[in-house]
C-alpha atoms as a PDB file:
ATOM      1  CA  UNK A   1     112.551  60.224 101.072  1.00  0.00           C
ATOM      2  CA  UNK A   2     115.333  57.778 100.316  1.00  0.00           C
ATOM      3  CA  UNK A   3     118.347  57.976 101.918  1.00  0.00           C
ATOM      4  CA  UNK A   4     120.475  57.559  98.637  1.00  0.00           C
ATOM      5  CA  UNK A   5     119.314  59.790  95.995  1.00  0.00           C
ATOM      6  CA  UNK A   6     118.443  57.385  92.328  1.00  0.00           C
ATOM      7  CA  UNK A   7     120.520  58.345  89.322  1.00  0.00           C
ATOM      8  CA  UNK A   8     117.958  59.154  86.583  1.00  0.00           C
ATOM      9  CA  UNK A   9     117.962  57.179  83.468  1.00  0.00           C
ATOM     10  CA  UNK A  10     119.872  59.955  81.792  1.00  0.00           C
ATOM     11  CA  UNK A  11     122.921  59.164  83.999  1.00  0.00           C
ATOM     12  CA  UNK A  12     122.555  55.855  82.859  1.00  0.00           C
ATOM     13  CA  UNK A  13     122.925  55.665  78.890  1.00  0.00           C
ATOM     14  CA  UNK A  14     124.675  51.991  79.293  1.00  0.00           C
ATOM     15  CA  UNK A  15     121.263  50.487  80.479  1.00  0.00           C
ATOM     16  CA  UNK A  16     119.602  52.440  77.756  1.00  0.00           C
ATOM     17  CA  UNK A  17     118.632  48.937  76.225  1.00  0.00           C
ATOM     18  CA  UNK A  18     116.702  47.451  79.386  1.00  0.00           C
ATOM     19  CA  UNK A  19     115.126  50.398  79.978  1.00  0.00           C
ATOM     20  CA  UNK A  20     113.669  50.479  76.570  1.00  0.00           C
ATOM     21  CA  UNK A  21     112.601  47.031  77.279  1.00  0.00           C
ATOM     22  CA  UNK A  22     110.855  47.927  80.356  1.00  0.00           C
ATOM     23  CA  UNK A  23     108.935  50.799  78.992  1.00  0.00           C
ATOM     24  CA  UNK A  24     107.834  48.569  75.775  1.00  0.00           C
ATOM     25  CA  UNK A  25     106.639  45.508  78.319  1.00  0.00           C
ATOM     26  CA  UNK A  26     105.183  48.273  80.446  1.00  0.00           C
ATOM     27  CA  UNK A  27     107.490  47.809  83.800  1.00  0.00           C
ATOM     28  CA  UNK A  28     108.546  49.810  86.519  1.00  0.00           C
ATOM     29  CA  UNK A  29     112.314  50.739  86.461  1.00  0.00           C
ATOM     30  CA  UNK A  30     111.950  51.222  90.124  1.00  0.00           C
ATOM     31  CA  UNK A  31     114.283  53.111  92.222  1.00  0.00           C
ATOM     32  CA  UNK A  32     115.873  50.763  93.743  1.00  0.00           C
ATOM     33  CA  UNK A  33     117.220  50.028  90.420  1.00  0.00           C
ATOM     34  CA  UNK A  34     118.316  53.763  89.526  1.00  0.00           C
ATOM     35  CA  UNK A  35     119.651  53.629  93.348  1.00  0.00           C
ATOM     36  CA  UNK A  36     121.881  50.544  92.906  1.00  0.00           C
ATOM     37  CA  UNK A  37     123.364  51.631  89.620  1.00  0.00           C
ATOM     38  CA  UNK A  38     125.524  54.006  91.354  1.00  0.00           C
ATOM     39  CA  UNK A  39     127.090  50.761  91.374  1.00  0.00           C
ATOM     40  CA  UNK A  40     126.708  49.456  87.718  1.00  0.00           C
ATOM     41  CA  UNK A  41     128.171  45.821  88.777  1.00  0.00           C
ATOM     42  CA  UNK A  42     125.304  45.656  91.323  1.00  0.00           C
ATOM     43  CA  UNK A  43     122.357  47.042  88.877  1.00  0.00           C
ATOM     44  CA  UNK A  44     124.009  44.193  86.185  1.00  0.00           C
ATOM     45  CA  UNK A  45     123.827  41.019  88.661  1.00  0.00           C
ATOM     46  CA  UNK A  46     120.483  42.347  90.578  1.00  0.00           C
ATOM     47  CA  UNK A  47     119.534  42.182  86.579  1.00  0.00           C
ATOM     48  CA  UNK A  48     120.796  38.694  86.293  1.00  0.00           C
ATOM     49  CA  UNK A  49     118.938  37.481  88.917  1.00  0.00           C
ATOM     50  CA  UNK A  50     115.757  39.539  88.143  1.00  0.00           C
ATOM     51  CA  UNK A  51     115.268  37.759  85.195  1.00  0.00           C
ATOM     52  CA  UNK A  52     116.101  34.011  85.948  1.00  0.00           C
ATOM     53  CA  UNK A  53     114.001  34.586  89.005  1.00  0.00           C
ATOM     54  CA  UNK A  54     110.889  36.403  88.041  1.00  0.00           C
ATOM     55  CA  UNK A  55     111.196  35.966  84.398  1.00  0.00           C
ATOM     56  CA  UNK A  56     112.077  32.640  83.681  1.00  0.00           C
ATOM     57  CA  UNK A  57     111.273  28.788  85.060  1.00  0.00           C
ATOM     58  CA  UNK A  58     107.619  26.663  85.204  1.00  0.00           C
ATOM     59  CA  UNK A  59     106.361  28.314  88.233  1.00  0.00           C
ATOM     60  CA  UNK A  60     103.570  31.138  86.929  1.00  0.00           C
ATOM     61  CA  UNK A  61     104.425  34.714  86.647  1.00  0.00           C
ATOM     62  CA  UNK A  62     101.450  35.328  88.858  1.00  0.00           C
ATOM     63  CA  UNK A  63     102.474  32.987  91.816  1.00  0.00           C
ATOM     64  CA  UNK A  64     105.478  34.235  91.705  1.00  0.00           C
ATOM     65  CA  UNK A  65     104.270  37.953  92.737  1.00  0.00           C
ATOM     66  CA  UNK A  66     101.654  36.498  95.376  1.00  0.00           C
ATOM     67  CA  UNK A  67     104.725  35.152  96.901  1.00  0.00           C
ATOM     68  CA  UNK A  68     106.826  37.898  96.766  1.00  0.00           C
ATOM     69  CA  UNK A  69     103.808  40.234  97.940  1.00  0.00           C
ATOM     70  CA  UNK A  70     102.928  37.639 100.843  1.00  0.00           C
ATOM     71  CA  UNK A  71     107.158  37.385 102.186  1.00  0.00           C
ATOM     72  CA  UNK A  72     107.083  41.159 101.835  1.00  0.00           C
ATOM     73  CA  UNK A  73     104.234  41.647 104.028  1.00  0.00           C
ATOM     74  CA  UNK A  74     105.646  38.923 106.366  1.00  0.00           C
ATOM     75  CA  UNK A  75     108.705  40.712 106.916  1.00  0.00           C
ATOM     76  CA  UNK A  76     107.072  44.441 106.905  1.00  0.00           C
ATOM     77  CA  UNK A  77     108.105  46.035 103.633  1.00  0.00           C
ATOM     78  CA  UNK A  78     105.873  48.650 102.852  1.00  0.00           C
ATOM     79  CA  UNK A  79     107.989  49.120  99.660  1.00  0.00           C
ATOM     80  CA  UNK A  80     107.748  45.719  97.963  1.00  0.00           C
ATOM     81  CA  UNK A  81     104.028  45.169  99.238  1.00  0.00           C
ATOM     82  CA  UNK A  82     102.939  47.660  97.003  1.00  0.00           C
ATOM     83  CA  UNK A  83     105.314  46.806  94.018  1.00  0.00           C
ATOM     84  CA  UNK A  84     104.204  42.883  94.313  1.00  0.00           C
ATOM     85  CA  UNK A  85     100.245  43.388  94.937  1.00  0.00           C
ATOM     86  CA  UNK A  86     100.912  46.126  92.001  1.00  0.00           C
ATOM     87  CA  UNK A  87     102.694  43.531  90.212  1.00  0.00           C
ATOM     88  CA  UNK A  88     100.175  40.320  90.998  1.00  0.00           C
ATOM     89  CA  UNK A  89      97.448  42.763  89.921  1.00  0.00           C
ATOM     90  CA  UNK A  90      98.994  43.319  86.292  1.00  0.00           C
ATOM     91  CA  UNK A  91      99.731  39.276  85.937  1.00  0.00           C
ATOM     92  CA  UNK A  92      95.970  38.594  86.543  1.00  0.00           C
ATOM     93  CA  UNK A  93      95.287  38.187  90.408  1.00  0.00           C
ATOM     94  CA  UNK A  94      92.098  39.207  91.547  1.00  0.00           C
ATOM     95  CA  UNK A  95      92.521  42.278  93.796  1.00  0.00           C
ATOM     96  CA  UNK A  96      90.301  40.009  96.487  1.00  0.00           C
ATOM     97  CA  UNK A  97      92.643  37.669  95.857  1.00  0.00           C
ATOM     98  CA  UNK A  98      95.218  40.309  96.446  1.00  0.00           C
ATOM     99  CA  UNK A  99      93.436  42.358  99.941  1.00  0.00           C
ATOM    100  CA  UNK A 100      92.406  38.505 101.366  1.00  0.00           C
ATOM    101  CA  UNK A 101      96.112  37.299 101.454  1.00  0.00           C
ATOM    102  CA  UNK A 102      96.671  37.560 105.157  1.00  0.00           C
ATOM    103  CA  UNK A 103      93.517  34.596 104.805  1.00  0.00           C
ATOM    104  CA  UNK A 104      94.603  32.595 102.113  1.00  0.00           C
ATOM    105  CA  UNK A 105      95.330  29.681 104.812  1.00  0.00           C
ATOM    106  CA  UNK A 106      90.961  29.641 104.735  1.00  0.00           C
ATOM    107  CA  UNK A 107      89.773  31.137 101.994  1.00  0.00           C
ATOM    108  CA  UNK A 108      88.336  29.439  99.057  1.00  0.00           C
ATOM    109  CA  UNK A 109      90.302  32.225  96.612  1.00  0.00           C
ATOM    110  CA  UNK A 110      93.320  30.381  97.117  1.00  0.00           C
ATOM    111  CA  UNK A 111      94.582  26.476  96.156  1.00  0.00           C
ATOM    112  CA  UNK A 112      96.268  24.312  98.051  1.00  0.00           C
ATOM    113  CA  UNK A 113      99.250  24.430  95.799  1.00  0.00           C
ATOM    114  CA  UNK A 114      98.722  28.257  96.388  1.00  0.00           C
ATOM    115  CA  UNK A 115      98.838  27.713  99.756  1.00  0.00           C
ATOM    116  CA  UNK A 116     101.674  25.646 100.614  1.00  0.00           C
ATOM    117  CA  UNK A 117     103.911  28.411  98.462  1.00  0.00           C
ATOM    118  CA  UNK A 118     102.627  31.265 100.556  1.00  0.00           C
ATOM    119  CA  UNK A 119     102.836  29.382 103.899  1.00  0.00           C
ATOM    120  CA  UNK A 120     106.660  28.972 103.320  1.00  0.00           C
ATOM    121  CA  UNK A 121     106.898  32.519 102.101  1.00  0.00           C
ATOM    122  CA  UNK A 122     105.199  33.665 105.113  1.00  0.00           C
ATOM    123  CA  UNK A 123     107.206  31.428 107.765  1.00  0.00           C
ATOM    124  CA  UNK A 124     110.599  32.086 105.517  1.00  0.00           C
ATOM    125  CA  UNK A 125     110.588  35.517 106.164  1.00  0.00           C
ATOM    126  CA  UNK A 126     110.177  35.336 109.895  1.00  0.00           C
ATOM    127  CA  UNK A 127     113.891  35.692 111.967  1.00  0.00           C
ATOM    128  CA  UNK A 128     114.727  33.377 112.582  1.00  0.00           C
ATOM    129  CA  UNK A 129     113.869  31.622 109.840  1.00  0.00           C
ATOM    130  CA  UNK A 130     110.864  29.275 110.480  1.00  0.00           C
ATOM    131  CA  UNK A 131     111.223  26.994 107.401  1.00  0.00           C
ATOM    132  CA  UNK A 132     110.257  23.102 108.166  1.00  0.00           C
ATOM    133  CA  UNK A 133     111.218  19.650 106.559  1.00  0.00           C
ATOM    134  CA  UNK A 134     106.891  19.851 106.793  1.00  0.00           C
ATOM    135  CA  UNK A 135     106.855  23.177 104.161  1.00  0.00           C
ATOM    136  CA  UNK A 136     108.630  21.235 101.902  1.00  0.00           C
ATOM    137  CA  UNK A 137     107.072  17.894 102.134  1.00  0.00           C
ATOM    138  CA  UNK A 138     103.847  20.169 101.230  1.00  0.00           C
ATOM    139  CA  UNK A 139     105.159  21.948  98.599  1.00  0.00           C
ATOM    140  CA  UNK A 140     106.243  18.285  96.616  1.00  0.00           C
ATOM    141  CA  UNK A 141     102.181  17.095  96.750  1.00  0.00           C
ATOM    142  CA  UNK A 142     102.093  19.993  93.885  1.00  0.00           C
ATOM    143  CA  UNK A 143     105.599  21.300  92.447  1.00  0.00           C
ATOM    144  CA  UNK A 144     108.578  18.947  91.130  1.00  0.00           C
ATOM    145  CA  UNK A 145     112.071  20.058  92.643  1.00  0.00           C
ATOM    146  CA  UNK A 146     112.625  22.791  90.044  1.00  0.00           C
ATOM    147  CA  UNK A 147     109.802  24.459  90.640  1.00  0.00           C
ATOM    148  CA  UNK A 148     110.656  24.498  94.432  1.00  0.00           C
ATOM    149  CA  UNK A 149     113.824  25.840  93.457  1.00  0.00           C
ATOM    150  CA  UNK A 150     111.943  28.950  91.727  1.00  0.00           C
ATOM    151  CA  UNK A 151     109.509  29.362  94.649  1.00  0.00           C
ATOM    152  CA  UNK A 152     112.608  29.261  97.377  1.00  0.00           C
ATOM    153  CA  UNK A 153     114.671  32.086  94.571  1.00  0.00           C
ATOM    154  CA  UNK A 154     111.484  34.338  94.634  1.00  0.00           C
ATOM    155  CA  UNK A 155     111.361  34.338  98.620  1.00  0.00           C
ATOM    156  CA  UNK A 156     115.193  34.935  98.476  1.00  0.00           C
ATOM    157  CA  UNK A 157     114.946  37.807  95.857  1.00  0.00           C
ATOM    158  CA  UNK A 158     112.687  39.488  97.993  1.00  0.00           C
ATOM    159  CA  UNK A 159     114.642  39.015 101.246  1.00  0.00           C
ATOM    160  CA  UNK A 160     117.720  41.298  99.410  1.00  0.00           C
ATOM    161  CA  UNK A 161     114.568  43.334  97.937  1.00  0.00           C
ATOM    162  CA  UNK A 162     112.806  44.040 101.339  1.00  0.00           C
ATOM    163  CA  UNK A 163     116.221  44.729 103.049  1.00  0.00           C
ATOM    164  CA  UNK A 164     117.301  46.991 100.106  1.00  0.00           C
ATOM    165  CA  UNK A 165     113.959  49.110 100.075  1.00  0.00           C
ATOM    166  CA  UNK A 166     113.855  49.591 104.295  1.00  0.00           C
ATOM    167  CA  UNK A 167     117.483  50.419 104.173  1.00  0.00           C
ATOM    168  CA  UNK A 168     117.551  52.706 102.066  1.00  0.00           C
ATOM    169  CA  UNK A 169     114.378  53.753 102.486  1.00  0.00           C
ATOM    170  CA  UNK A 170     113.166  53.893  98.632  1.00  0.00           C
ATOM    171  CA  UNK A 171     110.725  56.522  97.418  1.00  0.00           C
ATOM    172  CA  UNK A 172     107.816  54.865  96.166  1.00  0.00           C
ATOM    173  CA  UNK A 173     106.466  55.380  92.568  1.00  0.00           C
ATOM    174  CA  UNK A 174     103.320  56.943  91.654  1.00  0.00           C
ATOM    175  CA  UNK A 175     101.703  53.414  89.886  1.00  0.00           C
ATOM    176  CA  UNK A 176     102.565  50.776  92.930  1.00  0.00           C
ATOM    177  CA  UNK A 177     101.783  53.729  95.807  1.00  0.00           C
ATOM    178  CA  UNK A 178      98.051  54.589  94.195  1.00  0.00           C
ATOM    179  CA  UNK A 179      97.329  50.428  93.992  1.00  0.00           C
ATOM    180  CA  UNK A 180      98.395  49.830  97.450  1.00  0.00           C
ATOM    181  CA  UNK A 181      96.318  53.273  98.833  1.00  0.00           C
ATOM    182  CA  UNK A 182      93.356  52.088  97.449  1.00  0.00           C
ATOM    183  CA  UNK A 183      93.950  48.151  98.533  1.00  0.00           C
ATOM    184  CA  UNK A 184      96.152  47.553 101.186  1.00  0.00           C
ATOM    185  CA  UNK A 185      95.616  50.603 103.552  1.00  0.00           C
ATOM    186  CA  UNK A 186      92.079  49.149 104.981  1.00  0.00           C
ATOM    187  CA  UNK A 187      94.629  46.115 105.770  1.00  0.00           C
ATOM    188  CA  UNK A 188      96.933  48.179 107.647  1.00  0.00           C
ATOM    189  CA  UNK A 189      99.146  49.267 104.852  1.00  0.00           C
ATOM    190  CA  UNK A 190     100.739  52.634 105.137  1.00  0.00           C
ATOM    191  CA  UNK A 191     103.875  54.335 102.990  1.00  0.00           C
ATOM    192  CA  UNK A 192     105.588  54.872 106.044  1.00  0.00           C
ATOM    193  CA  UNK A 193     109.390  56.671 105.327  1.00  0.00           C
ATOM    194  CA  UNK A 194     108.580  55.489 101.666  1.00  0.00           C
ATOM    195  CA  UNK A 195     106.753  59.131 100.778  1.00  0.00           C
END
């Protein structure tokens, strides 16, 4: 049960507009979103950088959520693990794409481009932070510097995302809680204080 109860979108008739944008592009207004709108200033900039981060840029919409699902899982969010593999599952990855990501350093499922993104995800969200001069010498054999720029801004997002959700301990929806019951628990995967 989170520990700040979300204003519902009635509250909210000034985001009216996004949310009808949402619902028409089929996304989640999550509650971290109706939680941080007690704060409208907040909801607006999280907003901001929502959309030049996951919305906008070269890099695909679908790497973009394996990274965010693979820092998540590196730094324990049971929250954002099931939003991202939720997500990466409506953007086209393969849910064995999805349940193997723990292996993508071996497995044929993933690219080496793939790989070198999800290897700095992974040692990014360690503390402290185990970014090398090595991560990034990897990641320029297959993105340009702008793309490393969105790849770096989706492992940051998250950080602020994974902190948000175990802080306050969001209440998971019903869509991203029955995906990751049926495909992450066998990987250890558990709601946790998100019920």
């Amino acid at each position: 049960m989170s520990r700040i109860e979300p204003l519902t979108r009635e509250d909210l008739p000034e985001f009216a507009d996004y949310f009808a944008q949402r619902d028409a592009t089929n996304e989640l207004v999550g509650n971290p979103m109706l939680t941080m709108a007690r704060r409208p200033n907040i909801l607006n900039g999280f907003l901001g950088l929502l959309q030049a981060v996951y919305h906008e840029g070269e890099v695909s919409a679908s790497l973009k959520r394996l990274i965010a699902f693979m820092r998540s899982s590196a730094a324990g969010c049971q929250f954002c693990q099931a939003h991202a593999s939720n997500s990466a599952s409506k953007h086209g990855i393969e849910t064995e794409k999805i349940e193997a990501i723990w292996e993508f350093e071996d497995s044929p499922l993933f690219s080496d481009a793939e790989r070198a993104a999800l290897r700095l995800a992974r040692d990014a969200a360690q503390l402290p932070n185990l970014a090398t001069d090595e991560h990034f010498e990897d990641l320029r054999k297959y993105y340009d510097e702008g793309q490393i720029v969105e790849i770096v801004a989706v492992i940051s997002l998250f950080a602020y995302l994974n902190n948000w959700n175990d802080t306050v301990a969001s209440t998971l929806e019903a869509g991203p809680l029955a995906f990751a019951e049926e495909h992450l628990v066998s990987h250890g995967w558990s709601v946790g204080k998100h019920a």
